[in-house]
N, C-alpha and C. Protein backbone atom coordinates (compact mmCIF):
# COMPACT_ATOMS: atom_id res chain seq x y z
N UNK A 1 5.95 41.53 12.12
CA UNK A 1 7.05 40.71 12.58
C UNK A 1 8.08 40.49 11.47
N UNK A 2 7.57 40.40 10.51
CA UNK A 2 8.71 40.06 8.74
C UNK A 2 9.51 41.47 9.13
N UNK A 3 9.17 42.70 8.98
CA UNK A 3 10.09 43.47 8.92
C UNK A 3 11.46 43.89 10.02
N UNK A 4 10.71 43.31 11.41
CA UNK A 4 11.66 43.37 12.67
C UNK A 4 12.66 42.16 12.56
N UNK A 5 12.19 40.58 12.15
CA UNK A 5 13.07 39.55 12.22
C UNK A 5 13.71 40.19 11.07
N UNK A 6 13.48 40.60 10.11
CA UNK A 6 14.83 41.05 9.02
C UNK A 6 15.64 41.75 9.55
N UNK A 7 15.26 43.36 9.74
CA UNK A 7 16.44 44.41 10.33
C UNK A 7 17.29 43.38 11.43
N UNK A 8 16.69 43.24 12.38
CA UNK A 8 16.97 42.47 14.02
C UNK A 8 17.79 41.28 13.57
N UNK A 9 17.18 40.49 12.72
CA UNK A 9 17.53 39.20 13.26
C UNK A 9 18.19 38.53 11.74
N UNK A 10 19.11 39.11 11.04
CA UNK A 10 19.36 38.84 9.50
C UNK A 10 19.84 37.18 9.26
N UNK A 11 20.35 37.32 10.21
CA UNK A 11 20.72 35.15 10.21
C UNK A 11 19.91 34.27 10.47
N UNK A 12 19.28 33.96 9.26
CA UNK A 12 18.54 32.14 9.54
C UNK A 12 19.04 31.55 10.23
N UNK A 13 19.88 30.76 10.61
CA UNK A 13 20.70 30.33 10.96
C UNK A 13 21.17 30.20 12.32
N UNK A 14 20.86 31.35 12.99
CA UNK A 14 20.96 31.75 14.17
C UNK A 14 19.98 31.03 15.46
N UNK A 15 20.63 30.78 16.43
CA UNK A 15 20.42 29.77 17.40
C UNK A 15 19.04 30.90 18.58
N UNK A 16 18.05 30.69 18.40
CA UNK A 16 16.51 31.52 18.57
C UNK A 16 15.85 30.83 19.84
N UNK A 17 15.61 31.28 21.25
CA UNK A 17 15.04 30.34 21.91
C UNK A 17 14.04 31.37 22.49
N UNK A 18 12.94 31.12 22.75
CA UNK A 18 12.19 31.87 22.78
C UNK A 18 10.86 31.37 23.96
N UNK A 19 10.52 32.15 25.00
CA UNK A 19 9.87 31.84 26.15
C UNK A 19 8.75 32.87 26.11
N UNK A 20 7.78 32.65 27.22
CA UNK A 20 6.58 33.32 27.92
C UNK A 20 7.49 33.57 29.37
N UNK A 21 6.35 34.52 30.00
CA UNK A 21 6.76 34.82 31.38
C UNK A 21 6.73 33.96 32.28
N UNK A 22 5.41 32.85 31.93
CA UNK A 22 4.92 31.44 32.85
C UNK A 22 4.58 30.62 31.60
N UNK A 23 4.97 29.53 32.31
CA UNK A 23 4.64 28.24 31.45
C UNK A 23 3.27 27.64 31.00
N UNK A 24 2.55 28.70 31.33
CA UNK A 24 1.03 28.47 30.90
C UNK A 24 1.06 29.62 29.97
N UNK A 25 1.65 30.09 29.19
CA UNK A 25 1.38 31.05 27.80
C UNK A 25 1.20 30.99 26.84
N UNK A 26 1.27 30.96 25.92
CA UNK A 26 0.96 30.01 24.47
C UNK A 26 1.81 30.78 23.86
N UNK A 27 1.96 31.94 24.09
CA UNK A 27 2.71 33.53 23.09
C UNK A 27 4.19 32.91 22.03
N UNK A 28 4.92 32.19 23.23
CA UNK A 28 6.16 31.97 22.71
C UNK A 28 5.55 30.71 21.54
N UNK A 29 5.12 29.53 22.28
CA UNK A 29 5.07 28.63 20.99
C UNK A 29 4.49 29.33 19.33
N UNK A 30 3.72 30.52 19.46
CA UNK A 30 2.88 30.65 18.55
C UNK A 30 4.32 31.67 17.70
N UNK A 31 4.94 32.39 18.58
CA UNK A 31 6.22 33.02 17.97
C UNK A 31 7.15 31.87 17.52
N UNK A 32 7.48 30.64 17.87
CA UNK A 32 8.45 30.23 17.51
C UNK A 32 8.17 29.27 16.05
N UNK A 33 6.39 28.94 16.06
CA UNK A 33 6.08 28.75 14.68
C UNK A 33 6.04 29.60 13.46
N UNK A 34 5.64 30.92 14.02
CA UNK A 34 6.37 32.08 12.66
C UNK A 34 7.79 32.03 12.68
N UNK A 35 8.32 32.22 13.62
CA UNK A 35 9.99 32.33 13.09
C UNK A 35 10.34 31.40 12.54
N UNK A 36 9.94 29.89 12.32
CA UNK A 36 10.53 29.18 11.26
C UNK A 36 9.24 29.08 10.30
N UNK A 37 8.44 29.12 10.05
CA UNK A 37 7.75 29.84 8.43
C UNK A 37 8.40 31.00 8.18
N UNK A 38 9.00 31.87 9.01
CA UNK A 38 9.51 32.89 8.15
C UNK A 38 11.63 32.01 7.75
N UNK A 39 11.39 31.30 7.88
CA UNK A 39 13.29 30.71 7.48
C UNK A 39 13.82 30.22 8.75
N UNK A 40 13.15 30.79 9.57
CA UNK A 40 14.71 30.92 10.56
C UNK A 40 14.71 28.85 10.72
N UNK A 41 15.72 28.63 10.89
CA UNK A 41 16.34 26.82 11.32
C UNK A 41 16.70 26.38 12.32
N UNK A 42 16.88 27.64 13.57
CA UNK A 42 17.45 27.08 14.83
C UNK A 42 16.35 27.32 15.89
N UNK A 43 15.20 26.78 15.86
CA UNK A 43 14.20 28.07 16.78
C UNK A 43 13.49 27.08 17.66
N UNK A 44 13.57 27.36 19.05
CA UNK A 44 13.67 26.23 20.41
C UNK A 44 12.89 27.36 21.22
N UNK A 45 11.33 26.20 21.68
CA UNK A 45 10.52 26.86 22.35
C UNK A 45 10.74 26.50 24.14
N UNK A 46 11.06 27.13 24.89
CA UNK A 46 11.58 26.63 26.18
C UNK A 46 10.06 26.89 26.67
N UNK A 47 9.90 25.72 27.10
CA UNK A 47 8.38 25.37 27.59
C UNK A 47 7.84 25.85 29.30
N UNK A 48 9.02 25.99 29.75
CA UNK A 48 8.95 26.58 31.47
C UNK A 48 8.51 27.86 31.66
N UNK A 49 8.94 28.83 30.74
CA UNK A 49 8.79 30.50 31.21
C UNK A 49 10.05 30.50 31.82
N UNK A 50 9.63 32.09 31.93
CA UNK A 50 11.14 32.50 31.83
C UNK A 50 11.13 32.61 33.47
N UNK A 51 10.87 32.43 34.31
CA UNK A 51 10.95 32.10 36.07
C UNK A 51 11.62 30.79 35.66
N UNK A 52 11.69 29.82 35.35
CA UNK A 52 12.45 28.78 35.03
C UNK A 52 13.43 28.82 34.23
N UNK A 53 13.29 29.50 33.13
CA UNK A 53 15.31 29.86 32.46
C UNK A 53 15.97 30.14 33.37
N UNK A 54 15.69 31.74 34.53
CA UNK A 54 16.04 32.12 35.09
C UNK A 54 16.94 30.79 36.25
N UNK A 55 16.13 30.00 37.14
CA UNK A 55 16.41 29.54 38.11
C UNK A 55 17.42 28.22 37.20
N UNK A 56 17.81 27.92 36.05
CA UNK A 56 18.36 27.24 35.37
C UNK A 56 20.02 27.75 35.59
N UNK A 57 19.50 29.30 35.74
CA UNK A 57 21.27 30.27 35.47
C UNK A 57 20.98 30.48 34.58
N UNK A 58 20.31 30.79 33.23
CA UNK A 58 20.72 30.80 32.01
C UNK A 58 20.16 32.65 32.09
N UNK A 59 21.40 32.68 30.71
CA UNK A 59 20.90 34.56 30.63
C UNK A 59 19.70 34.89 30.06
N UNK A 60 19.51 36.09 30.26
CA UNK A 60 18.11 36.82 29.61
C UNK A 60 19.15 37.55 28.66
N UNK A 61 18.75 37.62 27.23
CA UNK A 61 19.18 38.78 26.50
C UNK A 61 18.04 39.41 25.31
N UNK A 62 18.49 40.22 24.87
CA UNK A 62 17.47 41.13 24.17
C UNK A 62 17.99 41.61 22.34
């Protein structure tokens, strides 16, 4: 993961929100505690899954 958040993701700084498919996953919280041990400062675990970003309107991006 250190070498992909570098190339990928070079801004600490950068606003990081990060989901599972269903809100019973653990995947994302456990990603969003490495991404800030690794620096990052903006990093927001959306607790719904992403069937709930979705029905929010909000985009999917990659």
């Amino acid at each position: 993961m250190t070498y992909l958040t570098k190339r990928r993701l070079p801004d600490k700084q950068a606003i990081l929100v990060v989901y599972c498919a269903s809100e019973h996953c653990k995947r994302a919280g456990r990603a969003a505690e490495r991404l800030a041990s690794l620096g990052y400062t903006e990093v927001y675990h959306y607790s719904g899954g992403k069937r709930a970003w979705q029905t929010e309107g909000l985009s999917l991006e990659h």
